[in-house]
N, C-alpha and C. Protein backbone atom coordinates (compact mmCIF):
# COMPACT_ATOMS: atom_id res chain seq x y z
N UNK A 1 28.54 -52.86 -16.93
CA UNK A 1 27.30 -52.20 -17.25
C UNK A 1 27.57 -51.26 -18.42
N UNK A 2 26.58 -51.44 -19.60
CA UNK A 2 26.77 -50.32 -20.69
C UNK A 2 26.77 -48.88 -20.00
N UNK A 3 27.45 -48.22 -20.97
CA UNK A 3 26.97 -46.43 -20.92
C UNK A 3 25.96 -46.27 -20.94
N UNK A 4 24.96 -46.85 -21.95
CA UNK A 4 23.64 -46.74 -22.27
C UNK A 4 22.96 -47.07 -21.26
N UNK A 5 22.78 -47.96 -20.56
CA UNK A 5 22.24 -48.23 -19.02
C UNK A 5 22.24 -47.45 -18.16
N UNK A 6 23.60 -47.64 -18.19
CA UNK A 6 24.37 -46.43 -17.04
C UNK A 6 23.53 -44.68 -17.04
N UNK A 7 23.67 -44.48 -18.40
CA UNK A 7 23.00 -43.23 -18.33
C UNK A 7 21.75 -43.35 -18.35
N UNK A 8 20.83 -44.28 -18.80
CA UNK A 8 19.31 -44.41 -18.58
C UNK A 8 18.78 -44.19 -17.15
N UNK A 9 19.90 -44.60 -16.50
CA UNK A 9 19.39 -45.03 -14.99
C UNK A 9 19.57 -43.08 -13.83
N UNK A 10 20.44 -42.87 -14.53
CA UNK A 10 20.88 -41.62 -14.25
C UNK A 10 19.85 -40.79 -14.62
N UNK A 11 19.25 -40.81 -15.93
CA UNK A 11 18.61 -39.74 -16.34
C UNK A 11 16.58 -40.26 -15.39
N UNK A 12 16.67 -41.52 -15.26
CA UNK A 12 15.44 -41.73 -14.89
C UNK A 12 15.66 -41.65 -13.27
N UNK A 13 16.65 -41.24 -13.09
CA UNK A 13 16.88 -41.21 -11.23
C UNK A 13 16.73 -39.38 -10.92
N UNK A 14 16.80 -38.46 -12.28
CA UNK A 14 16.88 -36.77 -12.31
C UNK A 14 15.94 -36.45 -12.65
N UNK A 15 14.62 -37.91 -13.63
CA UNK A 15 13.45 -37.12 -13.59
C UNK A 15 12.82 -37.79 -12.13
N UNK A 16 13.07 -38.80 -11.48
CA UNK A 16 12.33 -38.72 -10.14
C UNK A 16 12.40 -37.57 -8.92
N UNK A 17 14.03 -36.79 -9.44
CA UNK A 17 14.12 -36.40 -8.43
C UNK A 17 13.38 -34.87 -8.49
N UNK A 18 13.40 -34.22 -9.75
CA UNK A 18 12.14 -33.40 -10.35
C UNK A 18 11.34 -33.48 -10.24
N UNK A 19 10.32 -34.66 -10.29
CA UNK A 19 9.11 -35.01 -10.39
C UNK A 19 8.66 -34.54 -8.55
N UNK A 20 9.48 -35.25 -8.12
CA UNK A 20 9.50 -35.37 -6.39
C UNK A 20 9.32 -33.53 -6.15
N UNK A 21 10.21 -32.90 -6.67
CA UNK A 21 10.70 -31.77 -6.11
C UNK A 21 8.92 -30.82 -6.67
N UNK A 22 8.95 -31.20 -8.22
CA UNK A 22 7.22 -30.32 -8.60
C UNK A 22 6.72 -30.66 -7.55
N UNK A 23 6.42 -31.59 -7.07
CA UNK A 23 5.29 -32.20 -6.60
C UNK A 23 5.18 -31.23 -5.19
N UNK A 24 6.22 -31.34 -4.47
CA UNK A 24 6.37 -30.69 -3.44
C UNK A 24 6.04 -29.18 -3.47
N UNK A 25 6.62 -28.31 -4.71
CA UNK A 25 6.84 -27.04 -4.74
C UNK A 25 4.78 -26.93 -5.07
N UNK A 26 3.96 -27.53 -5.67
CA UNK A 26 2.71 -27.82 -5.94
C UNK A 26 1.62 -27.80 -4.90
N UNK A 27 2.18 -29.09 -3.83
CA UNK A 27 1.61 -28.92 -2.58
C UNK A 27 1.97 -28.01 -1.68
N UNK A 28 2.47 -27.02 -1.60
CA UNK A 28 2.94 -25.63 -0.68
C UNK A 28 1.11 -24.98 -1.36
N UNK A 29 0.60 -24.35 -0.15
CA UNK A 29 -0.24 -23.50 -0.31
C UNK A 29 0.41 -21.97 -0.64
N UNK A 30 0.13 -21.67 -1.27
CA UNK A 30 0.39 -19.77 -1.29
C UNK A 30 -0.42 -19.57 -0.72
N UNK A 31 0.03 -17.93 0.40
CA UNK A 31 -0.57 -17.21 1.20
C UNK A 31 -1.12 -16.49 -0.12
N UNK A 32 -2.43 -15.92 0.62
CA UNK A 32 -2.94 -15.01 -0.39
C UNK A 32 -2.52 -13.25 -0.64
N UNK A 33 -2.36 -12.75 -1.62
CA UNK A 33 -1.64 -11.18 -1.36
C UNK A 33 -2.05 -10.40 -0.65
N UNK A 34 -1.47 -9.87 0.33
CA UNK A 34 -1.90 -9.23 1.15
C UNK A 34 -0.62 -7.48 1.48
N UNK A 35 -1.45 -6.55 1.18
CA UNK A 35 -0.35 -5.12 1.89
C UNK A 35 0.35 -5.68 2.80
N UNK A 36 -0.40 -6.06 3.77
CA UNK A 36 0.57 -6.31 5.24
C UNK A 36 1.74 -7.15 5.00
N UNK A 37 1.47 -8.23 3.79
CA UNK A 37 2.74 -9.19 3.94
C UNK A 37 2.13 -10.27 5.06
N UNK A 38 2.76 -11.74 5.08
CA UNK A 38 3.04 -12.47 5.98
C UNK A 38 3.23 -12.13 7.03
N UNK A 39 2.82 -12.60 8.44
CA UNK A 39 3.39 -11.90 9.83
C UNK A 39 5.08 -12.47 9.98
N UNK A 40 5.57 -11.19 10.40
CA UNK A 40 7.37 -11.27 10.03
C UNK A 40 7.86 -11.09 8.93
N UNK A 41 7.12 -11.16 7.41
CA UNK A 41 7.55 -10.96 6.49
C UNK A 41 7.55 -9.94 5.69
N UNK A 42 8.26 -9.36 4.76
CA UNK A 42 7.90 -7.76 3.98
C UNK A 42 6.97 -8.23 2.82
N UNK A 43 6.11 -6.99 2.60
CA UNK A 43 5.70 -7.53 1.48
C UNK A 43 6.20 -7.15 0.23
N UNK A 44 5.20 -8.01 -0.82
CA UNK A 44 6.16 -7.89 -2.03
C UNK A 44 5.52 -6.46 -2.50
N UNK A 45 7.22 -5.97 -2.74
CA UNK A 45 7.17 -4.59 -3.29
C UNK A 45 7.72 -4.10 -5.03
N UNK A 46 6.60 -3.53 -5.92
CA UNK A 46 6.69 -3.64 -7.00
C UNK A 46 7.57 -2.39 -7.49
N UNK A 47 7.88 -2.55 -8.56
CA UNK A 47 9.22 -1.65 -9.46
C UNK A 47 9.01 -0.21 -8.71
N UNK A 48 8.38 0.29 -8.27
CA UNK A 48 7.69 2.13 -7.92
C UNK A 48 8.53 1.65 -6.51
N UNK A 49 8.47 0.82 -5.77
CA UNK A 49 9.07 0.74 -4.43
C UNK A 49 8.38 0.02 -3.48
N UNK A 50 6.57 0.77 -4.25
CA UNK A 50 5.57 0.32 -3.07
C UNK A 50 5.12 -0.91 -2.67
N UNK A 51 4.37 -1.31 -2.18
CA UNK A 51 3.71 -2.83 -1.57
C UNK A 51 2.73 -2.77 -3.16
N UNK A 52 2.94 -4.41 -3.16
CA UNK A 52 1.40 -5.06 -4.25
C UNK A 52 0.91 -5.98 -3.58
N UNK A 53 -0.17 -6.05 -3.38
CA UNK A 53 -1.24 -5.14 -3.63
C UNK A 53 -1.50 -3.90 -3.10
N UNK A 54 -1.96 -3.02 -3.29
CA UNK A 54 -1.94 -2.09 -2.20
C UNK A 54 -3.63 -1.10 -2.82
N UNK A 55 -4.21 -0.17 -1.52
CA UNK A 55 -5.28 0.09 -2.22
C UNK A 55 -4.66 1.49 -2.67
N UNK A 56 -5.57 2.21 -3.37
CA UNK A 56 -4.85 3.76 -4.04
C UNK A 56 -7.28 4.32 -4.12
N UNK A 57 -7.20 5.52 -4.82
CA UNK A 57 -8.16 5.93 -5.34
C UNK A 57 -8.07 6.55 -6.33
N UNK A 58 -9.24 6.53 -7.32
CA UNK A 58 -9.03 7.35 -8.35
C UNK A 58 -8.88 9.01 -8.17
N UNK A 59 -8.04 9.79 -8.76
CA UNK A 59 -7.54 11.16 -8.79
C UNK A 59 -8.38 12.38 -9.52
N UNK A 60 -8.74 12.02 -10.41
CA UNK A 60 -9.25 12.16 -11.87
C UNK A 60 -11.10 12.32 -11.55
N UNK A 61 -11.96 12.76 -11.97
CA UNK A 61 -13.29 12.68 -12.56
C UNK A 61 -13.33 11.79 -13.38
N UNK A 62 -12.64 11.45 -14.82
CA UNK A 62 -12.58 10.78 -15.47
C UNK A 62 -11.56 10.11 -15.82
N UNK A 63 -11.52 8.92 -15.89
CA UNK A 63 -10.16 7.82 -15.56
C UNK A 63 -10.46 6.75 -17.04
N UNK A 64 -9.42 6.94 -17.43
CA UNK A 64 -9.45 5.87 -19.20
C UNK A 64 -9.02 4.80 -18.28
N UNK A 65 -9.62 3.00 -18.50
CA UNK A 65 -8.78 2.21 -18.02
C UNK A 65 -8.82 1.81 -19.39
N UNK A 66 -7.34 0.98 -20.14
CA UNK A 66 -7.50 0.86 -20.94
C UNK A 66 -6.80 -1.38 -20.66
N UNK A 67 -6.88 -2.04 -22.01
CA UNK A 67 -6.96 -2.93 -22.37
C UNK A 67 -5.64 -3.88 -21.71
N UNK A 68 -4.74 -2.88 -21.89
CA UNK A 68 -3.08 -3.10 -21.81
C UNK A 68 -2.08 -1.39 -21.00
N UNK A 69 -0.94 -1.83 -20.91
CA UNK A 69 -0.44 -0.57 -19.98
C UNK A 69 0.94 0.34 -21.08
N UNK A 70 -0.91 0.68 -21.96
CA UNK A 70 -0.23 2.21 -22.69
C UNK A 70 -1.07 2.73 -23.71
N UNK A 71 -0.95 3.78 -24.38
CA UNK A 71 -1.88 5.00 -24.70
C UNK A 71 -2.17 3.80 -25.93
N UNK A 72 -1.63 3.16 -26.32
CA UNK A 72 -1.67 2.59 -27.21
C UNK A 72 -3.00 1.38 -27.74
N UNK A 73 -3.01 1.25 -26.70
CA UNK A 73 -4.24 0.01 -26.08
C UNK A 73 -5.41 0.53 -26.38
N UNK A 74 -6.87 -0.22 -26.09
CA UNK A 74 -8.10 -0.14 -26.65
C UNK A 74 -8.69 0.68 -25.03
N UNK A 75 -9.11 1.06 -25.26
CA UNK A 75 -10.22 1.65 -23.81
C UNK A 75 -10.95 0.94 -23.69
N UNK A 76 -11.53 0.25 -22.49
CA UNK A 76 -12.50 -0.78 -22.31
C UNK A 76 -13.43 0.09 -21.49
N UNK A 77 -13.03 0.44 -20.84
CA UNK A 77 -14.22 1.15 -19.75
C UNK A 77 -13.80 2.67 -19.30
N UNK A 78 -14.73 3.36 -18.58
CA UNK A 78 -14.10 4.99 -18.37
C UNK A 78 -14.67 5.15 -16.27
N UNK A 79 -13.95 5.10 -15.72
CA UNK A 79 -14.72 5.35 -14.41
C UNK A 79 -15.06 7.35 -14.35
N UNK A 80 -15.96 7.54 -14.09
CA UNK A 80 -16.32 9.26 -14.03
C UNK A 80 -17.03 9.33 -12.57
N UNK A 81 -15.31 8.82 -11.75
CA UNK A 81 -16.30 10.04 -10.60
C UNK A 81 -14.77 9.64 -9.86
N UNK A 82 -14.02 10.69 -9.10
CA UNK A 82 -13.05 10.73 -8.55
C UNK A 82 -13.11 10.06 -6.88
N UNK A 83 -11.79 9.39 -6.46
CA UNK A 83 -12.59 9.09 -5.32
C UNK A 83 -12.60 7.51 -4.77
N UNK A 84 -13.00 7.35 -5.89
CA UNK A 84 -13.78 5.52 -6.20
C UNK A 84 -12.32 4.48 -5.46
N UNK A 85 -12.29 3.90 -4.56
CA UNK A 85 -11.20 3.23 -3.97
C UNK A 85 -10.86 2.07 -5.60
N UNK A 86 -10.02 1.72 -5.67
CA UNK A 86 -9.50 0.59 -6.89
C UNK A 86 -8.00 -0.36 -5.58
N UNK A 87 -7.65 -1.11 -6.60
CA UNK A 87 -6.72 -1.97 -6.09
C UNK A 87 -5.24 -2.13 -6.94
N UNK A 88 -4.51 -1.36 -6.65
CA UNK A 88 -3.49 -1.81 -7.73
C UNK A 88 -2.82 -3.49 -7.55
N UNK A 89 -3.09 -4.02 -8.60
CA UNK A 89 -2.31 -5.54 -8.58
C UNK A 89 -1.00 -5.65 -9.16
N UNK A 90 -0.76 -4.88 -10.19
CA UNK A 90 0.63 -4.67 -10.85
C UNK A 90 1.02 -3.42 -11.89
N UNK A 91 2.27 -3.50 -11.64
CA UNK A 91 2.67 -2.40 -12.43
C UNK A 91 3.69 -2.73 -13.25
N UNK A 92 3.62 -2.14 -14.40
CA UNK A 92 4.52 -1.85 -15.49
C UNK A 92 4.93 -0.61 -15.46
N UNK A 93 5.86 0.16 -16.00
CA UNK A 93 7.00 1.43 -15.70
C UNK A 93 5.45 2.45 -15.06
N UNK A 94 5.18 3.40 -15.76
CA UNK A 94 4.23 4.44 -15.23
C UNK A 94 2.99 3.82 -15.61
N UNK A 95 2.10 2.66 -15.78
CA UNK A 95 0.86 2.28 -15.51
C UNK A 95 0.63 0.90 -14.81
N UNK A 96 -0.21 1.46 -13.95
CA UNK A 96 -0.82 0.40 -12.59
C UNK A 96 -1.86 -0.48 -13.28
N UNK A 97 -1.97 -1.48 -13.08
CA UNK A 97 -3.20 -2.63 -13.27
C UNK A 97 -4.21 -2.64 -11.82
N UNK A 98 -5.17 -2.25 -12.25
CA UNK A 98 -5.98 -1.85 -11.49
C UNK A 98 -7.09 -2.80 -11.53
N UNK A 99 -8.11 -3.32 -9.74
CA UNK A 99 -9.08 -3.74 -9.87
C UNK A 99 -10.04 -2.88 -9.17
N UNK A 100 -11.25 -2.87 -9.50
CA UNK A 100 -12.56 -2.15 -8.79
C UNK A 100 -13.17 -3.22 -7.77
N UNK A 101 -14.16 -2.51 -7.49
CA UNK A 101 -14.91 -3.18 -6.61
C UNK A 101 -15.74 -4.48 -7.15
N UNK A 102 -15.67 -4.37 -8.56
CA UNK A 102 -16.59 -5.77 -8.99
C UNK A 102 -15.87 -6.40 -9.47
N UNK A 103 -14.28 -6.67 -9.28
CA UNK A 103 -13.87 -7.33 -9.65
C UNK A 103 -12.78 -7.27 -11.17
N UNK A 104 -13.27 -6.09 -12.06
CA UNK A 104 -12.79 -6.02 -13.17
C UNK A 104 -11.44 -5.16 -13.36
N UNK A 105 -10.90 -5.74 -13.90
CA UNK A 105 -9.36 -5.27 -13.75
C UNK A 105 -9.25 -4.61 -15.40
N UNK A 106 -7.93 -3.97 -15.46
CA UNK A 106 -7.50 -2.92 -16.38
C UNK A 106 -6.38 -1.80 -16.20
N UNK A 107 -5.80 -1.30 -17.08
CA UNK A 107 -4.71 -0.25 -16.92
C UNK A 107 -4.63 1.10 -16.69
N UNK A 108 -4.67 1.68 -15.95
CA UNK A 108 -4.59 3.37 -16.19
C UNK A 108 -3.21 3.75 -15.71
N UNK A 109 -3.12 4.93 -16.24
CA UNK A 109 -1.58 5.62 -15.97
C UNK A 109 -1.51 6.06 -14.82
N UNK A 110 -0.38 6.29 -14.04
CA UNK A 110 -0.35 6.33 -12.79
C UNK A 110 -0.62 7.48 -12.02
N UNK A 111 -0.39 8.78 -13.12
CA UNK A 111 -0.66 10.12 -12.56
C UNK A 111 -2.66 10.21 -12.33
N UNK A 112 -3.10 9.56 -12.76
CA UNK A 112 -4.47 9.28 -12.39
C UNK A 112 -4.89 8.66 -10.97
N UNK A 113 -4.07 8.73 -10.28
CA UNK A 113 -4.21 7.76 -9.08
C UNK A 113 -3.49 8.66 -7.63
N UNK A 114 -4.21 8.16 -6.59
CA UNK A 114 -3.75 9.09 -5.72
C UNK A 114 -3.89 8.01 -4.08
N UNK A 115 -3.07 8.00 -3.19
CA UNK A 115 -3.04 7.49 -2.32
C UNK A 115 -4.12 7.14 -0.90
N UNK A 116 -4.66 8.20 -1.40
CA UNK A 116 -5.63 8.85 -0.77
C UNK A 116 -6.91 7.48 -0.55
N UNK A 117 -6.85 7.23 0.71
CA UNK A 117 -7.79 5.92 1.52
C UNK A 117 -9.25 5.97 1.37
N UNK A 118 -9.73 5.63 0.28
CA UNK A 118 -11.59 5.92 0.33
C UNK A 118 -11.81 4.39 0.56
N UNK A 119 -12.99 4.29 0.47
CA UNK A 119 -13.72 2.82 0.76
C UNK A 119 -15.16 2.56 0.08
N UNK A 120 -15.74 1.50 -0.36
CA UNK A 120 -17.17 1.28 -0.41
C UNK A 120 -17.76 0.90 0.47
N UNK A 121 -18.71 0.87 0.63
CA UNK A 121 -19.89 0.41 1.92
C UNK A 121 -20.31 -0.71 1.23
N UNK A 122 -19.63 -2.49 1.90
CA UNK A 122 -20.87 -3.34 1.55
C UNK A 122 -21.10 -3.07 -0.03
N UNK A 123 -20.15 -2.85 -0.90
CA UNK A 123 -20.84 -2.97 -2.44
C UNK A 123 -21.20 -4.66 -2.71
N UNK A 124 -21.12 -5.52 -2.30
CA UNK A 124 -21.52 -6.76 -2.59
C UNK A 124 -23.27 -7.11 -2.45
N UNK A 125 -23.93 -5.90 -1.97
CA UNK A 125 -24.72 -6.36 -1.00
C UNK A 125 -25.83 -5.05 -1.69
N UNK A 126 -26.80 -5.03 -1.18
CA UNK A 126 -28.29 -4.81 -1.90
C UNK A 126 -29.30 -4.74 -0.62
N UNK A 127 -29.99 -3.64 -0.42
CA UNK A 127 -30.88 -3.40 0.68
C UNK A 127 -30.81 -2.18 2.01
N UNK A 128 -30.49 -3.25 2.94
CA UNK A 128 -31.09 -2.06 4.34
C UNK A 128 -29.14 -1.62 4.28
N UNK A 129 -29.54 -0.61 4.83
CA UNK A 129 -28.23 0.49 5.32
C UNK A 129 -27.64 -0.06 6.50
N UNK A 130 -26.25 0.12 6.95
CA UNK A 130 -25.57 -0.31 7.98
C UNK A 130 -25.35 0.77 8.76
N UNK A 131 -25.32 0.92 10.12
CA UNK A 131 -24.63 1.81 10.86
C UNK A 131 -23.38 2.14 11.01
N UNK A 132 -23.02 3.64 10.90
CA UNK A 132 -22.06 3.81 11.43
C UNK A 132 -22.33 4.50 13.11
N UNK A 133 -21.21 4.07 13.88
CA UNK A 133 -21.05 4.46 14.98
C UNK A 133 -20.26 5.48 15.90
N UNK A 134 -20.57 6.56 16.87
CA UNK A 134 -20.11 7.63 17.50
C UNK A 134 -18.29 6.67 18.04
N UNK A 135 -18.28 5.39 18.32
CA UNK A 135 -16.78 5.35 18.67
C UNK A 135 -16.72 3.38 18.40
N UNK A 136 -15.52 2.81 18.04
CA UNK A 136 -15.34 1.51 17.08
C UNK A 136 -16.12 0.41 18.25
N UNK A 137 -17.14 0.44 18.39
CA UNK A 137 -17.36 -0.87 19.38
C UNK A 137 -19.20 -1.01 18.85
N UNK A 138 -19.39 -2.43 19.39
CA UNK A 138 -21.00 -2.10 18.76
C UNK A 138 -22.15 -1.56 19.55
N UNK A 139 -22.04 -1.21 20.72
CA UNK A 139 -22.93 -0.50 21.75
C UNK A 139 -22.68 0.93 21.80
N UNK A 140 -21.70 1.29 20.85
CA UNK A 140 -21.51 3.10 20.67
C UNK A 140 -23.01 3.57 19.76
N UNK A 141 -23.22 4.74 19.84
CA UNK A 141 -24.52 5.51 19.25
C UNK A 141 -24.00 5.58 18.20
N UNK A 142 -25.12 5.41 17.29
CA UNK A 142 -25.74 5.04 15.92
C UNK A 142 -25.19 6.95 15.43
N UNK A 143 -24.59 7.01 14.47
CA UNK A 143 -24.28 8.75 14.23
C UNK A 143 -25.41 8.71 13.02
N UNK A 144 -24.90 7.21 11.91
CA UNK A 144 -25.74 7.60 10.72
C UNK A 144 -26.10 6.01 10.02
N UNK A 145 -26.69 5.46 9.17
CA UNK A 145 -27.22 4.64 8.01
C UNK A 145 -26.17 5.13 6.83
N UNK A 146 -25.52 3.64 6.23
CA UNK A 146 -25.38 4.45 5.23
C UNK A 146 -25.32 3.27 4.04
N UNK A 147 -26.63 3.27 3.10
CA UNK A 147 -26.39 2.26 2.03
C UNK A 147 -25.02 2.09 1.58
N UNK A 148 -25.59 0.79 1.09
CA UNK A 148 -24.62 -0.28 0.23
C UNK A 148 -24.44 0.75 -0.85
N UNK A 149 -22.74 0.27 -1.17
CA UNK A 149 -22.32 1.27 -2.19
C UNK A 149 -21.80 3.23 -2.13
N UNK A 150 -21.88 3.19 -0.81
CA UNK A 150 -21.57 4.72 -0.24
C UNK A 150 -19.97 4.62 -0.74
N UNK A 151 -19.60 5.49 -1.25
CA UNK A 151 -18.02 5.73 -0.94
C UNK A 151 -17.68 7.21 0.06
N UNK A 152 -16.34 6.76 0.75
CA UNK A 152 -16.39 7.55 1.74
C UNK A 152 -14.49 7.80 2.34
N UNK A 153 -14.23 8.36 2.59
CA UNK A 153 -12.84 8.15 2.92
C UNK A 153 -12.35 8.08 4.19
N UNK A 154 -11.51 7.03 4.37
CA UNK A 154 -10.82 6.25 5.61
C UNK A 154 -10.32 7.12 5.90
N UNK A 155 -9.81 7.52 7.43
CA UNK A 155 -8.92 8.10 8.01
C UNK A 155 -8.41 7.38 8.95
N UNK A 156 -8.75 5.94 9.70
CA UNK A 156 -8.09 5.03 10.28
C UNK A 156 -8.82 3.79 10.43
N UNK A 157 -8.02 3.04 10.52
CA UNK A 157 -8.78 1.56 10.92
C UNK A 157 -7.85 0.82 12.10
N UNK A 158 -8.43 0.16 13.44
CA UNK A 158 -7.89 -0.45 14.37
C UNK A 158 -8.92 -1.47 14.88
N UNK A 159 -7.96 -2.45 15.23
CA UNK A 159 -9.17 -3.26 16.17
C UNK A 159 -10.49 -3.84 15.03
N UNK A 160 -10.54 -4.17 14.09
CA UNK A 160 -11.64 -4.55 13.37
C UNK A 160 -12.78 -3.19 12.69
N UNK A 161 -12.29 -2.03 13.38
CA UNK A 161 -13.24 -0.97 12.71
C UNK A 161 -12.36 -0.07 11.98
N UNK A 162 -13.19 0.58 11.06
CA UNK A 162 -12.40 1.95 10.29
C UNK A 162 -13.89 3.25 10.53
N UNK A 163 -12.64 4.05 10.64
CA UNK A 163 -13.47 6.03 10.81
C UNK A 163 -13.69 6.21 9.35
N UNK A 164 -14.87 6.18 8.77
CA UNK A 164 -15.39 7.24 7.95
C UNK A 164 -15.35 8.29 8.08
N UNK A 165 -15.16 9.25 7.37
CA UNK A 165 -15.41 10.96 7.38
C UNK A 165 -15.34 11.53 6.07
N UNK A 166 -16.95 12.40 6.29
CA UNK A 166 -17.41 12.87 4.81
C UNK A 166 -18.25 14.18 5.24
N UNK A 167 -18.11 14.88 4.46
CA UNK A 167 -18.99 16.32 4.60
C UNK A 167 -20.38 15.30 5.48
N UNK A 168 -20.99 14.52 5.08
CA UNK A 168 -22.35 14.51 5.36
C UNK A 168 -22.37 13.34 7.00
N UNK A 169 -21.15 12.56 6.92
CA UNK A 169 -21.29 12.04 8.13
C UNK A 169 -20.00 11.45 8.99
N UNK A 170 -19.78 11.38 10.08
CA UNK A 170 -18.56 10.54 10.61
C UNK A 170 -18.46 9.85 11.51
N UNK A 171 -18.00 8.42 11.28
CA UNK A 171 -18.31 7.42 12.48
C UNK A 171 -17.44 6.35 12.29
N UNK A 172 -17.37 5.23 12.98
CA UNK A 172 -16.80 3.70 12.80
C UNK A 172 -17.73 2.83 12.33
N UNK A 173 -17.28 2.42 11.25
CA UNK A 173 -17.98 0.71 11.04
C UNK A 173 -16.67 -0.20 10.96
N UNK A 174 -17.64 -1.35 11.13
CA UNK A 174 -16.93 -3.22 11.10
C UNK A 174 -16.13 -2.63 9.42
N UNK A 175 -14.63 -3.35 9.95
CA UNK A 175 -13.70 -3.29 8.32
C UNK A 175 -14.55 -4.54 7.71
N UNK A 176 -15.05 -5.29 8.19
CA UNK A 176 -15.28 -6.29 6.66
C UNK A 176 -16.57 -5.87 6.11
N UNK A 177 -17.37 -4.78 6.46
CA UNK A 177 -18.63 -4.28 5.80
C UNK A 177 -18.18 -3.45 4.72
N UNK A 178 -16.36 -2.92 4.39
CA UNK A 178 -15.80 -2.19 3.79
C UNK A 178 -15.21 -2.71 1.93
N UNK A 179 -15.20 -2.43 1.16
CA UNK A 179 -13.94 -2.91 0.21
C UNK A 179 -13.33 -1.34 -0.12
N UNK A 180 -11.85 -0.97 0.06
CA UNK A 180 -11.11 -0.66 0.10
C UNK A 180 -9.99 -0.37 1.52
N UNK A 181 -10.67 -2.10 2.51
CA UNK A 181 -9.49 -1.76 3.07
C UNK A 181 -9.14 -3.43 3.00
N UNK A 182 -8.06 -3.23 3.98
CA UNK A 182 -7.98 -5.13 3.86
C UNK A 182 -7.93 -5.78 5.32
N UNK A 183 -8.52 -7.10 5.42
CA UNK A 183 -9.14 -7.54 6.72
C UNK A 183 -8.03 -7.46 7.55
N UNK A 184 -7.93 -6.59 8.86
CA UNK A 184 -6.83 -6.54 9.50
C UNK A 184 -5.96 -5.69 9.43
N UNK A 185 -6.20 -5.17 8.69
CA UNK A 185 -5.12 -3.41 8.22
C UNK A 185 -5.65 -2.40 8.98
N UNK A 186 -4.31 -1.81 9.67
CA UNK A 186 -4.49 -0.77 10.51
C UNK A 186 -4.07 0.52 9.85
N UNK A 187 -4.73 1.20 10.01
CA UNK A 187 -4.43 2.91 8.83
C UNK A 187 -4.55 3.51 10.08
N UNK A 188 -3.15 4.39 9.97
CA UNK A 188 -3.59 5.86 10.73
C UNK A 188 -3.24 6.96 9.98
């Protein structure tokens, strides 16, 4: 048998076995990102130490997100009101890539950001007000209403509900009526 054969056969036996191997690594579903991680597994933790994704809030009244992660970059948008739950997705040395509640992502520096657990009420959503409740179950007393779009800050979530508490009201609602927590995350 030639060399030339010889190696044809070799090299077309290393792209099957590639081809085989994409194919496989392709059909694996990825779990979707989640704080908690996989059950049994850690999650992935970015250059700062912490979990990504993870939620944070804005620190600041006024928050530059800008284009890219540095002073250098274009300003695309300005959030002005402290508070506002965001999502960090990634980080570069001292600026977080940040998403909001509608989805739109961008950079701010990290000293703008604070750990601190707020939430939206239902921002997807448009109309009648949801209850919050005197204790996490749905036959507990009604404390308050509180439109779509309330922000408010978490102080725990168990069992499918999270505690609101705000100067004006405090109670449990359903976590998936929430965005700034994640389905199944327990905060104490």
């Amino acid at each position: 048998m030639s060399r030339r054969l010889r190696d044809g056969r070799l090299l077309a036996s290393a792209l099957t076995i590639a081809s085989v191997a994409a194919l496989v690594l392709v059909a694996q579903p990825t779990a979707p990102a989640s704080a908690q991680g996989a059950a049994g597994a850690a999650p992935k933790l970015g250059p700062s130490g912490l979990p990504l994704p993870r939620f944070v809030s804005l620190k600041a009244g006024r928050v530059n997100v800008r284009v890219g992660p540095g002073q250098g970059y274009k300003v695309s948008w300005v959030f002005t009101r402290s508070g506002l739950p965001v999502e960090i997705v990634q980080e570069f040395d001292n600026w977080r890539r940040i998403r909001d509640s509608d989805g739109t992502e961008g950079w701010v520096f990290h000293s703008l950001l604070v750990g601190k657990r707020t939430a939206v009420v239902a921002p997807w959503q448009d109309g009648d007000p949801l209850p919050i409740r005197a204790d996490p179950t749905d036959t507990a007393e009604i404390t308050a209403y509180l439109q779509p779009k309330v922000v408010s800050s978490v102080t725990n979530c168990a069992g499918g509900w999270c505690r609101l508490v705000d100067k004006r009201f405090r109670g449990w609602i359903k976590q998936t009526n929430l965005w700034g927590v994640y389905p199944n995350e327990d905060i104490d």
